[in-house]
Protein backbone atom coordinates (compact mmCIF):
# COMPACT_ATOMS: atom_id res chain seq x y z
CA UNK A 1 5.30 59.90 19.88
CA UNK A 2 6.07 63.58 19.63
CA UNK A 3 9.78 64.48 18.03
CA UNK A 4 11.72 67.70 18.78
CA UNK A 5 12.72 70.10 15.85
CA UNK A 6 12.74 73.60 14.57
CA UNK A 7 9.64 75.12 13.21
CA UNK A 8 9.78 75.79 9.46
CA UNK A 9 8.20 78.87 9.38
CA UNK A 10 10.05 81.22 12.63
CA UNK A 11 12.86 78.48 13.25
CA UNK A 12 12.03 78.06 17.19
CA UNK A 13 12.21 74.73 18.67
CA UNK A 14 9.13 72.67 18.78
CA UNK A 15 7.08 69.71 18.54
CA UNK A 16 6.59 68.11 15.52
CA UNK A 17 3.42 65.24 15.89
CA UNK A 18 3.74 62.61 13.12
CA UNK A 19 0.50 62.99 10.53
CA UNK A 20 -0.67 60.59 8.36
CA UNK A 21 -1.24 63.37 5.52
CA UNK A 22 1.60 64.83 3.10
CA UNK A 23 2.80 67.01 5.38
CA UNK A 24 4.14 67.82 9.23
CA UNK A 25 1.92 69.20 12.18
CA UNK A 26 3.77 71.14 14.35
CA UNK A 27 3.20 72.77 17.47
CA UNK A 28 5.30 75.52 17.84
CA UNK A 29 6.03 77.67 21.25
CA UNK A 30 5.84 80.98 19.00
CA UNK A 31 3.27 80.02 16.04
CA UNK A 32 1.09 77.81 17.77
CA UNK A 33 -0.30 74.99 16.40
CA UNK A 34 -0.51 74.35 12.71
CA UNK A 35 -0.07 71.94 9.59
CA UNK A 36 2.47 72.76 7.05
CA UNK A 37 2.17 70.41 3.24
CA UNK A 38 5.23 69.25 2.00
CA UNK A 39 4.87 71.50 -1.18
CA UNK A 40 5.01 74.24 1.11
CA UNK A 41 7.76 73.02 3.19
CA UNK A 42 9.81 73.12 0.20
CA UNK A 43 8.50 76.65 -0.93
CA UNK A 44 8.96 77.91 2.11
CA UNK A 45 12.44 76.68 2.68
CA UNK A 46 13.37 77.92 -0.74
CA UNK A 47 11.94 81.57 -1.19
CA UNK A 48 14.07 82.61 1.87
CA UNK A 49 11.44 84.83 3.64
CA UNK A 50 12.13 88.07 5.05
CA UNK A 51 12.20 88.74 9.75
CA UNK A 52 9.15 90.62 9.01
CA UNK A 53 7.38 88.21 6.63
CA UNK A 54 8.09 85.37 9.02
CA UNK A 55 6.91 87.98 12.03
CA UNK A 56 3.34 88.77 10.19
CA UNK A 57 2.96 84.78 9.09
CA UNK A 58 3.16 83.47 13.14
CA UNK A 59 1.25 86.55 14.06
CA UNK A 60 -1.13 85.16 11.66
CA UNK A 61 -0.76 81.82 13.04
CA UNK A 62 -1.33 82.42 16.43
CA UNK A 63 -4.85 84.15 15.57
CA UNK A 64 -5.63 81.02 13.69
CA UNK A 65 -4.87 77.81 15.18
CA UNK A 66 -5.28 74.48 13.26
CA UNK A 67 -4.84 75.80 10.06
CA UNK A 68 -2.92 74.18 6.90
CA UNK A 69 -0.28 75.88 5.51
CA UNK A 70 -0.41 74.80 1.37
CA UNK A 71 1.50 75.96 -1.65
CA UNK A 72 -1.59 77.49 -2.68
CA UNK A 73 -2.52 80.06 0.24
CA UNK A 74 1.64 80.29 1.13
CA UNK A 75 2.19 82.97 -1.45
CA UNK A 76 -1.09 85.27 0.40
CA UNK A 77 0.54 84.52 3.79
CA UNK A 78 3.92 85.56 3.12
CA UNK A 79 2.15 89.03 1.68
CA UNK A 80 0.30 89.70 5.16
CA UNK A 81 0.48 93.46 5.89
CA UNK A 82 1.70 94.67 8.75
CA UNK A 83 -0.90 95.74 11.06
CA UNK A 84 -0.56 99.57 12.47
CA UNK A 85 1.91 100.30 15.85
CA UNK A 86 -1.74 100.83 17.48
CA UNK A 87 -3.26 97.46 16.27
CA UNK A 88 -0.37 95.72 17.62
CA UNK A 89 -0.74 97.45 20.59
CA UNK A 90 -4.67 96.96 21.33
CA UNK A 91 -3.09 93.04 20.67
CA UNK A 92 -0.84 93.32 23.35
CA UNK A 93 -4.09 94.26 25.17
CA UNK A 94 -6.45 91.90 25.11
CA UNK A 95 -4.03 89.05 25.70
CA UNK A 96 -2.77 90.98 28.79
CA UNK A 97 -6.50 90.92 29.71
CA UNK A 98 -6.69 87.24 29.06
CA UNK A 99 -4.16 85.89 31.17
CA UNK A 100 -5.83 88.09 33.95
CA UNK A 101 -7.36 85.65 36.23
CA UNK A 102 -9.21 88.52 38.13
CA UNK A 103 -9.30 92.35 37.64
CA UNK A 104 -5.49 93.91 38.40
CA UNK A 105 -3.43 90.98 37.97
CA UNK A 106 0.11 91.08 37.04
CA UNK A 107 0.61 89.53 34.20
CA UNK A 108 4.46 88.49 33.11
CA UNK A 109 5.70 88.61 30.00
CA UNK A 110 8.53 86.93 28.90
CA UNK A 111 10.37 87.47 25.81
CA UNK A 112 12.30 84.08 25.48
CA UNK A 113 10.63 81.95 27.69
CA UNK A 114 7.59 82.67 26.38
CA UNK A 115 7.95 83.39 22.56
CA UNK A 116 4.20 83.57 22.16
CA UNK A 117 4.38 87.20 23.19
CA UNK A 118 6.19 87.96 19.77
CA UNK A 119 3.38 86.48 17.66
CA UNK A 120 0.65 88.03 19.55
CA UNK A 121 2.61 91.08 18.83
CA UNK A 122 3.24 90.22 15.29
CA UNK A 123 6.81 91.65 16.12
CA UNK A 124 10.34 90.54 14.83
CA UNK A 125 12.08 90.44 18.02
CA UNK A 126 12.31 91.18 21.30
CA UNK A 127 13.00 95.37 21.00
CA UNK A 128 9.69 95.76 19.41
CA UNK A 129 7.93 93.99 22.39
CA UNK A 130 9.85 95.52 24.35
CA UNK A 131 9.00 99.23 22.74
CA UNK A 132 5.44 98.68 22.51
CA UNK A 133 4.95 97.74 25.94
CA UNK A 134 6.99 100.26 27.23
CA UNK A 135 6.98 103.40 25.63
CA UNK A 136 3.47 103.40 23.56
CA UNK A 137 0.78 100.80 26.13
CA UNK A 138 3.25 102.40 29.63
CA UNK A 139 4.93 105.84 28.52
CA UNK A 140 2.41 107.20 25.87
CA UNK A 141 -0.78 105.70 26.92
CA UNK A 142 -0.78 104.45 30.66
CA UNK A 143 -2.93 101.21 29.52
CA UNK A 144 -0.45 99.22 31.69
CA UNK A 145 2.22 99.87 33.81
CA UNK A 146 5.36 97.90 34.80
CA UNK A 147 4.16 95.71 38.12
CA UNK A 148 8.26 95.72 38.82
CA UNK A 149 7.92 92.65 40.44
CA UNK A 150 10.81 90.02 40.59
CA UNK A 151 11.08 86.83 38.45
CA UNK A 152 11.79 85.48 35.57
CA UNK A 153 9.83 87.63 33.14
CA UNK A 154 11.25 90.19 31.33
CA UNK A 155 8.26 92.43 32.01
CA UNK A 156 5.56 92.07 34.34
CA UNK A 157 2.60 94.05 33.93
CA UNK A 158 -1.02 95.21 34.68
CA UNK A 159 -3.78 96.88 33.07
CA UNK A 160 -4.84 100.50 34.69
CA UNK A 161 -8.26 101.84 34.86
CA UNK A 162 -7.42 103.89 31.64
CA UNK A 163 -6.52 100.59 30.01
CA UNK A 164 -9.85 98.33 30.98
CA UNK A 165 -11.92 101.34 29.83
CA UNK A 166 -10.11 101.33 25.99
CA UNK A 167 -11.08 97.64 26.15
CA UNK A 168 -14.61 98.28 26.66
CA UNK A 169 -14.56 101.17 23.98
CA UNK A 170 -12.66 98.41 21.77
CA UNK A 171 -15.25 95.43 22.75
CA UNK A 172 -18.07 98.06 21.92
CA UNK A 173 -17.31 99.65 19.18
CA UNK A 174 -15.45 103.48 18.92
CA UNK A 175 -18.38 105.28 17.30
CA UNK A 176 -22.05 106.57 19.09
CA UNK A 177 -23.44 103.74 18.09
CA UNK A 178 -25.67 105.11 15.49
CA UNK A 179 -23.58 103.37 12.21
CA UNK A 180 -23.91 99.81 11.00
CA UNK A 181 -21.20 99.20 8.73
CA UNK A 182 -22.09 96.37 5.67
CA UNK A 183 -18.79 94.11 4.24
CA UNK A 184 -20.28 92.67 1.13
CA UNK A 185 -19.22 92.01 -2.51
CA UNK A 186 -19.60 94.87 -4.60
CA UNK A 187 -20.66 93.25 -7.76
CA UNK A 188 -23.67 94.91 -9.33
CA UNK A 189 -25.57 91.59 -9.10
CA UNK A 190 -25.55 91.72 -5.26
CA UNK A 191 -26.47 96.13 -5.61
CA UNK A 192 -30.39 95.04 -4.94
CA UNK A 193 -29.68 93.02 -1.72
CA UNK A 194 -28.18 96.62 -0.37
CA UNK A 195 -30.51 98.54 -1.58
CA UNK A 196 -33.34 96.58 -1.18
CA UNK A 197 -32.95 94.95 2.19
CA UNK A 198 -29.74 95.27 3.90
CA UNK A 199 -29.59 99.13 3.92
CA UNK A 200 -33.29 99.87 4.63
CA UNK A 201 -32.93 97.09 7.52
CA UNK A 202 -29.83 99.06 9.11
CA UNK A 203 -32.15 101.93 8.72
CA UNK A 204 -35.12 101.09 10.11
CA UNK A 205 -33.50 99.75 13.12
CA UNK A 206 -32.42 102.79 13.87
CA UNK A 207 -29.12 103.02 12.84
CA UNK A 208 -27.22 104.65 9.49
CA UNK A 209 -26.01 102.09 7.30
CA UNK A 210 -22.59 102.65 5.96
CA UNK A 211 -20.71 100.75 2.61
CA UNK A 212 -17.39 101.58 1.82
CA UNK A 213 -17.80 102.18 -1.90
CA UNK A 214 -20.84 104.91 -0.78
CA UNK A 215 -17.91 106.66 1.79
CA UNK A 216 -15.69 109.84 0.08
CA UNK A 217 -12.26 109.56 1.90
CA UNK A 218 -8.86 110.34 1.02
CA UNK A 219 -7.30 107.25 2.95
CA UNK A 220 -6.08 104.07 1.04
CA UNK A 221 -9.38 102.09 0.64
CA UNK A 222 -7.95 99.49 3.27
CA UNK A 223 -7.27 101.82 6.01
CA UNK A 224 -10.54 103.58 5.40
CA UNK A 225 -12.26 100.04 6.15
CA UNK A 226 -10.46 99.46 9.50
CA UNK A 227 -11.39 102.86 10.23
CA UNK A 228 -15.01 102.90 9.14
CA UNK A 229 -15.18 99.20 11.37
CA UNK A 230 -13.76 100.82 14.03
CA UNK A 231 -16.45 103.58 14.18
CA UNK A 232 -19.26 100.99 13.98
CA UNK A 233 -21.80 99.55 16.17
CA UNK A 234 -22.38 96.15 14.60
CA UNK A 235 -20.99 95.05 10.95
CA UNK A 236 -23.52 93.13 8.66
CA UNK A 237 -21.09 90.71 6.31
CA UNK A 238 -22.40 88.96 3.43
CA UNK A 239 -20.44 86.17 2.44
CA UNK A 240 -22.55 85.62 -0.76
CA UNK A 241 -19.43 85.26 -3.31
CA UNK A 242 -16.75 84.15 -1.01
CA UNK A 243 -15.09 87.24 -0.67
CA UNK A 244 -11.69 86.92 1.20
CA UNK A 245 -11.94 90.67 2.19
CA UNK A 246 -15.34 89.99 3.84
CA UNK A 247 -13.44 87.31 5.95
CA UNK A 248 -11.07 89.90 7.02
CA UNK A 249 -13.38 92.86 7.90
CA UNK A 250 -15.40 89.83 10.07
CA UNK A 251 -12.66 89.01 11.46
CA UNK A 252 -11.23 92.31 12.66
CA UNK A 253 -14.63 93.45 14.30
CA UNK A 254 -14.26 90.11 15.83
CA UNK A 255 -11.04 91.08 17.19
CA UNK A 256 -12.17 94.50 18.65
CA UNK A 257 -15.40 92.33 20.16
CA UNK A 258 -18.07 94.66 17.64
CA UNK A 259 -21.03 92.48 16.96
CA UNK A 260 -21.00 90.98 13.56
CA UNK A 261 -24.12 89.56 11.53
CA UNK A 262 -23.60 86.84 9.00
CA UNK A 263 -25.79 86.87 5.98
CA UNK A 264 -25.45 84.76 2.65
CA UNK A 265 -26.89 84.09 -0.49
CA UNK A 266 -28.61 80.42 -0.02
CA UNK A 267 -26.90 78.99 -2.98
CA UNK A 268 -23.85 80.17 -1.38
CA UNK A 269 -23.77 78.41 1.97
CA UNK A 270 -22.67 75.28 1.38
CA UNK A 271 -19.06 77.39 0.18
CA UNK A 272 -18.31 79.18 3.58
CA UNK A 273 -15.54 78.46 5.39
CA UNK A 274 -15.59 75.43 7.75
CA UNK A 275 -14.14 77.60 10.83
CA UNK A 276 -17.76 80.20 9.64
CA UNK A 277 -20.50 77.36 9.18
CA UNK A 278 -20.76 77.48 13.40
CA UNK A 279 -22.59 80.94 12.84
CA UNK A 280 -26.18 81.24 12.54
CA UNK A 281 -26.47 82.66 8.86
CA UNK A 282 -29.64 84.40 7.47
CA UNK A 283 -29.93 83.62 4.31
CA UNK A 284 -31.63 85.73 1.24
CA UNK A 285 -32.43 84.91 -2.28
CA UNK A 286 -32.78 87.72 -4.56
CA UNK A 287 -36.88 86.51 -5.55
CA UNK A 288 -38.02 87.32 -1.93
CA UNK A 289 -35.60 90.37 -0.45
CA UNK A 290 -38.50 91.75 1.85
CA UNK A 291 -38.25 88.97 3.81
CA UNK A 292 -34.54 88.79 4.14
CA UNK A 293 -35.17 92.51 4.99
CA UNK A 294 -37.39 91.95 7.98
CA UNK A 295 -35.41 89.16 9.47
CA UNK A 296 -32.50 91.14 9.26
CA UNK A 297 -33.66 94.49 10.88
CA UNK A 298 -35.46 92.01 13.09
CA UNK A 299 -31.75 90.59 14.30
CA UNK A 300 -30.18 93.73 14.53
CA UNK A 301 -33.34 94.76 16.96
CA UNK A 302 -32.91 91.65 18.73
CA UNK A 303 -28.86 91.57 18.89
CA UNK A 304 -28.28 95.40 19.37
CA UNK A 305 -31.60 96.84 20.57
CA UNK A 306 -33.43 99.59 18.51
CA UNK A 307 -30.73 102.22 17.26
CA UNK A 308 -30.44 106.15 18.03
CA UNK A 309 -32.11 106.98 14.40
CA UNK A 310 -35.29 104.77 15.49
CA UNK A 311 -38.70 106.03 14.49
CA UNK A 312 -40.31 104.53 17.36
């Protein structure tokens, strides 16, 4: 039996599907879909979040589906950062590009009969949408333009050439392909698997390894991340500690379609994330690094091809 009500987190109406567990599974037209604990039903309810908190949290939510809201990760959710005008942009994007059945398709989107257009564009309300498509993805860019055509959309609208070839740049990475960017804890007891294996691998396969704490820049260390990813041909990301900001740089060169290669620690495996365990992991142990060397460079040949910088 499925029961009608408001979702707790952005307050639109929606499905609520009765669970057996401590908590309510909704399946919202906004968030997606999604299970919320009591504990953090009652935080949530309480603490009185702000347009924009609730605006980044079913952005969030949309990007992950099935997930469980707690009152231990609530707190981390509800401090989400606001991704740039240009993220939310490229978001706008690929979604546009999604629900494309073939190449020039209008597309419509529809601010209130289709809220999911908010989330995907992590915005607060309609003007935002509405100013993103309009005057930075139409007016500034010419990614889209406005199909005009009749309905019940608010907007209907189509990619250009100019806006299929920033999704290929996007999908392939920004830079020349020559860098391989690394996402790794930076704990000195993890320095010899960089210096012994993961950098020479990037190396040797032709293409200049990069690590954020070896990069002078000015920028807020976060920004300089996005940007360094965004430059990159492929990111190596070495879960080995559980590192949440590993998760995130994975995930974001997920989200512009750059190649990512998942390495561990063996002792660490069994820890990854359920949604992560579906990736084939090489795995290194710090009493044999040459070989975790080789089969890395010999992934990155085999994923990527040999790099620019190749001594053939």
């Amino acid at each position: 039996m499925t029961l009608f009500y408001n979702c707790p987190v952005c307050d639109s109406r929606s499905n609520k599907i009765p669970s057996n567990k401590d908590g309510e599974n909704v399946d919202c037209p906004r968030c997606g879909r999604y299970l919320i604990l009591r504990s953090a039903l009652v935080t949530i309810k309480h603490s009185r979040p702000s347009e924009r908190q609730i605006a980044n949290l079913s952005g969030w939510l949309r990007e992950n589906q099935d997930v469980t809201i707690n009152s231990q990760n609530l707190d981390n959710l509800l401090a989400l950062k606001t991704p740039t005008v240009s993220e939310r942009a490229e978001k706008l994007m690929v979604a546009v590009e999604k629900n494309s059945k073939s190449i020039g398709d209008v597309v419509e989107v529809s601010y209130d009969n289709s809220p999911s257009w908010l989330s995907i564009s992590w915005s607060e309300k309609s003007e935002e949408l509405d100013y993103l498509i309009k005057k930075y993805l139409i007016q500034e860019h010419n990614w889209v333009v406005d199909a005009k055509v009749f309905g019940f959309a608010d907007i209907t609208v189509q990619l250009t050439p100019s806006g299929y070839a920033y999704l290929d740049q996007l999908r392939h990475g920004r830079g020349e392909g020559v860098q391989g960017f690394c996402a790794m804890w930076f704990d000195k007891t993890v320095t010899p698997v960089w210096t012994e294996a993961i950098e020479p691998a990037i190396s040797n396969a032709g293409y200049r390894p990069v690590k954020i704490d070896e990069v002078n820049h000015n920028n807020r260390i976060d920004d300089e991340i996005l940007a360094q990813i965004r430059r990159s041909r492929f990111v190596v990301a070495d879960f080995t500690g559980d590192r949440g900001g590993v998760y995130f740089e994975a995930g974001f060169a997920l989200g512009l379609g750059i190649q990512v290669i998942w390495t561990i620690r063996d002792e660490d495996l069994k820890g990854v994330h359920f949604d992560n365990r579906q990736y084939n992991f090489l795995q290194w142990n710090l009493k044999d690094l040459p070989s975790f060397k080789k089969a890395l460079q010999s992934r990155i040949e085999a994923t990527l091809g040999f790099g620019p910088l190749a001594n053939y």
